[in-house]
N, C-alpha and C. Protein backbone atom coordinates (compact mmCIF):
# COMPACT_ATOMS: atom_id res chain seq x y z
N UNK A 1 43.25 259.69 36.10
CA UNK A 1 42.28 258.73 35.62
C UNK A 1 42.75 257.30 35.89
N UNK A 2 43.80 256.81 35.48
CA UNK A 2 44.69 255.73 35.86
C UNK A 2 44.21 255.34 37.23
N UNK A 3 44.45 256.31 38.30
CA UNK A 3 44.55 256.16 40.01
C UNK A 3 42.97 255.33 39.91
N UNK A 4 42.42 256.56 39.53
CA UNK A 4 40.25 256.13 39.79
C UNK A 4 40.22 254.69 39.03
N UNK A 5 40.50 254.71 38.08
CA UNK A 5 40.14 253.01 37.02
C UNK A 5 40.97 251.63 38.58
N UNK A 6 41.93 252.60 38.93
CA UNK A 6 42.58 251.24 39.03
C UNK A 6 42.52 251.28 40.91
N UNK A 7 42.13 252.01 41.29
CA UNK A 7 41.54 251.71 42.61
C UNK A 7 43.04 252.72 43.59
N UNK A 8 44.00 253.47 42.94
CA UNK A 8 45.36 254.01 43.58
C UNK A 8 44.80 255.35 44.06
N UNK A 9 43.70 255.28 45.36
CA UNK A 9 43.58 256.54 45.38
C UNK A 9 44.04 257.34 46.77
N UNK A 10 45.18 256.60 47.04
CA UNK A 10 46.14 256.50 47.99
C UNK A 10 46.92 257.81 48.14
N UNK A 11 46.87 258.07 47.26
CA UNK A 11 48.06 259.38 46.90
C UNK A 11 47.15 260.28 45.49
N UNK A 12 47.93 261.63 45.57
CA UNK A 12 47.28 262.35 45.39
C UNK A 12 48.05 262.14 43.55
N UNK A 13 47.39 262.85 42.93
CA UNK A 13 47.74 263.01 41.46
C UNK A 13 49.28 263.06 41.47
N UNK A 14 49.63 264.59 42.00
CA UNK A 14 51.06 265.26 41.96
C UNK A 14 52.23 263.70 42.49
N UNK A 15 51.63 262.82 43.57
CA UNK A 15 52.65 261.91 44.22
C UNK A 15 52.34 260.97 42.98
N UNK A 16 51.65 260.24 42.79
CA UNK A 16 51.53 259.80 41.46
C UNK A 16 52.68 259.74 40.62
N UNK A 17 52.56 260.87 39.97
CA UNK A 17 53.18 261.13 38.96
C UNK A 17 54.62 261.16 39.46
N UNK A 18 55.11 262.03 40.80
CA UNK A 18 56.59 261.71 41.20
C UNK A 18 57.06 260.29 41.10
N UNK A 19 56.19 259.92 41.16
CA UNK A 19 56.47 258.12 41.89
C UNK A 19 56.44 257.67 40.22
N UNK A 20 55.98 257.33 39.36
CA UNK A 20 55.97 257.38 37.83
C UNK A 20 57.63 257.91 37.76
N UNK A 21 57.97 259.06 37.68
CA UNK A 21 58.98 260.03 37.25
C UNK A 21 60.10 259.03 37.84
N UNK A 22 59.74 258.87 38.90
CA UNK A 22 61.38 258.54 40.20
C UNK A 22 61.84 256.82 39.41
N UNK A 23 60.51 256.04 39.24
CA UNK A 23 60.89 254.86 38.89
C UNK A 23 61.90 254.76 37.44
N UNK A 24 60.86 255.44 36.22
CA UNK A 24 61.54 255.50 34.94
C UNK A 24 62.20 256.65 34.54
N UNK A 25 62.25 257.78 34.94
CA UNK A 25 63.07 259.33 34.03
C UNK A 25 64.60 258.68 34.82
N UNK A 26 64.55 258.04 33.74
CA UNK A 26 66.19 257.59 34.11
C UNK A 26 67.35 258.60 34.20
N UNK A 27 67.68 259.28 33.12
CA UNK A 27 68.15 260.51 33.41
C UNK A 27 67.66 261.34 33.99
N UNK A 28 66.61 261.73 34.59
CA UNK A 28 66.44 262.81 35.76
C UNK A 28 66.52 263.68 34.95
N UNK A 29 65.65 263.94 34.41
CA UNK A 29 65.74 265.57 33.20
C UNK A 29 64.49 266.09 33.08
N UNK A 30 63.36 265.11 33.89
CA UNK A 30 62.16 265.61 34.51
C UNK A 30 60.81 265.60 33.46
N UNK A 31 61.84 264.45 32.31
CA UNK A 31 60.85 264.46 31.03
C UNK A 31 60.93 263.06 30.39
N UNK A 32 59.68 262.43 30.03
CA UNK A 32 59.86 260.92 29.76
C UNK A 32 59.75 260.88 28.28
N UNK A 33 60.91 260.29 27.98
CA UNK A 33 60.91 260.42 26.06
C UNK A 33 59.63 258.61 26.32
N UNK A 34 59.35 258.61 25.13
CA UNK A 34 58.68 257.12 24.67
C UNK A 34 59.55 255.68 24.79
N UNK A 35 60.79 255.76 24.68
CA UNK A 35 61.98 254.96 24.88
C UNK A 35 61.84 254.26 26.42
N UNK A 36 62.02 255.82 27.25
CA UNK A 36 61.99 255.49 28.84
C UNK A 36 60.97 255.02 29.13
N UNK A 37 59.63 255.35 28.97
CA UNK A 37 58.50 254.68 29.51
C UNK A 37 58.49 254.00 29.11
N UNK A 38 58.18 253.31 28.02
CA UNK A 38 58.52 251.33 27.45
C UNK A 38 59.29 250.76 28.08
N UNK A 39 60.84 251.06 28.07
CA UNK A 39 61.41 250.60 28.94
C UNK A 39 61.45 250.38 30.87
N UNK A 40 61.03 251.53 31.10
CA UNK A 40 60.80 251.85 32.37
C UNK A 40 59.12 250.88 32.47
N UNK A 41 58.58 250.58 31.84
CA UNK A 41 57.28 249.88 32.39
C UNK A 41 57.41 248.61 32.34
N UNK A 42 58.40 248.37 31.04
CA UNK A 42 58.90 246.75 30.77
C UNK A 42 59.40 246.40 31.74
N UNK A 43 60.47 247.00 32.47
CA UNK A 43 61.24 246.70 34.02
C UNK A 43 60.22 246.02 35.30
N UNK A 44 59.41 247.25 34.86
CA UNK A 44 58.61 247.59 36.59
C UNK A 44 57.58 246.77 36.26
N UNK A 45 57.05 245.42 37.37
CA UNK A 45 55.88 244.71 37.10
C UNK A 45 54.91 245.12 37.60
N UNK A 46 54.93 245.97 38.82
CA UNK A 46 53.93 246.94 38.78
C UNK A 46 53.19 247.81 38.02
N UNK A 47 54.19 248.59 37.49
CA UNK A 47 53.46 249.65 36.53
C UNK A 47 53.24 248.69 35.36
N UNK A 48 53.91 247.97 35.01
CA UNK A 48 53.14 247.10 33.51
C UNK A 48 51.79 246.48 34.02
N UNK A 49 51.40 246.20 35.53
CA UNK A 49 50.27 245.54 35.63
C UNK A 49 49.09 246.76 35.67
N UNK A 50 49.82 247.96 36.36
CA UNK A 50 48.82 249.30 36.11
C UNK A 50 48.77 249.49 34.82
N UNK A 51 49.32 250.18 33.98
CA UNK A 51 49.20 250.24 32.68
C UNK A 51 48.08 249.31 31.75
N UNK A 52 48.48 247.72 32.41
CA UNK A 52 47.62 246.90 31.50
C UNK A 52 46.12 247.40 31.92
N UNK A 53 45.79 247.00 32.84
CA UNK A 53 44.80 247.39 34.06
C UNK A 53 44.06 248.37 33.29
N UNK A 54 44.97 249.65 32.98
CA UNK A 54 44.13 250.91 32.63
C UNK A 54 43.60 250.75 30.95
N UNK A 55 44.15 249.61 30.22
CA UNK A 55 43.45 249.42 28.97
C UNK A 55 42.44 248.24 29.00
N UNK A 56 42.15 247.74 30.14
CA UNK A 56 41.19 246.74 30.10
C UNK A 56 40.34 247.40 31.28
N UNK A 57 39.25 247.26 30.33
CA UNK A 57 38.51 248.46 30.22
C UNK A 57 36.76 247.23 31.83
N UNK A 58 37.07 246.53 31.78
CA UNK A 58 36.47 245.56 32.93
C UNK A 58 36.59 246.30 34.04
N UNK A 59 37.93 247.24 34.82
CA UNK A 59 37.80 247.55 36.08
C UNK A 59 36.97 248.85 35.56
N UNK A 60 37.06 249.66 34.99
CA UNK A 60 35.51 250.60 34.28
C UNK A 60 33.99 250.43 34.49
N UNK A 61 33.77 249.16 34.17
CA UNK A 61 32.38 248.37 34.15
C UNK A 61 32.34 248.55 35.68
N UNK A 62 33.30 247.43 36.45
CA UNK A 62 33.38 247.19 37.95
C UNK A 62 32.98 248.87 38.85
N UNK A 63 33.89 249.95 38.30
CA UNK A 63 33.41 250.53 39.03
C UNK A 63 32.34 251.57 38.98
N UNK A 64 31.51 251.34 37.82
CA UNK A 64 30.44 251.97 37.53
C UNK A 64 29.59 250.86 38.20
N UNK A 65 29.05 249.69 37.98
CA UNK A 65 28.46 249.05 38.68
C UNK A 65 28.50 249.06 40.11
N UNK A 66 29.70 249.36 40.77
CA UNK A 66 29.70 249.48 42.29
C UNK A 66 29.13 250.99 42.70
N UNK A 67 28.96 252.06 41.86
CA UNK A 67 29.00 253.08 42.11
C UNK A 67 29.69 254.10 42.62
């Protein structure tokens, strides 16, 4: 849902989510406690600008209006 709101439809779900995993599962244990992703999004200005992106709810409107 993230990818569609925010226009990432570049890659498929599964790469997605590797690419998510690779940046923040800091330990590599293939599981994101709440700690790591805060932290891991606080780092990354990318994913904090996706993240924001996906709660402002405007690129929604945008792409229902574009169809």
């Amino acid at each position: 849902a993230i990818q569609a709101i925010n226009g990432y439809t570049n890659m498929t779900a599964e790469e997605f989510t590797n690419m998510i995993f690779q940046k923040i599962d800091v330990n590599n244990d293939g599981e994101l406690t709440l700690e790591e992703f805060i932290n891991g999004v606080e780092k990354d200005e990318d994913l904090m600008e996706l993240i924001t992106k996906s709660f402002d709810l405007s690129n929604v409107l945008k792409v229902i209006q574009n169809g």
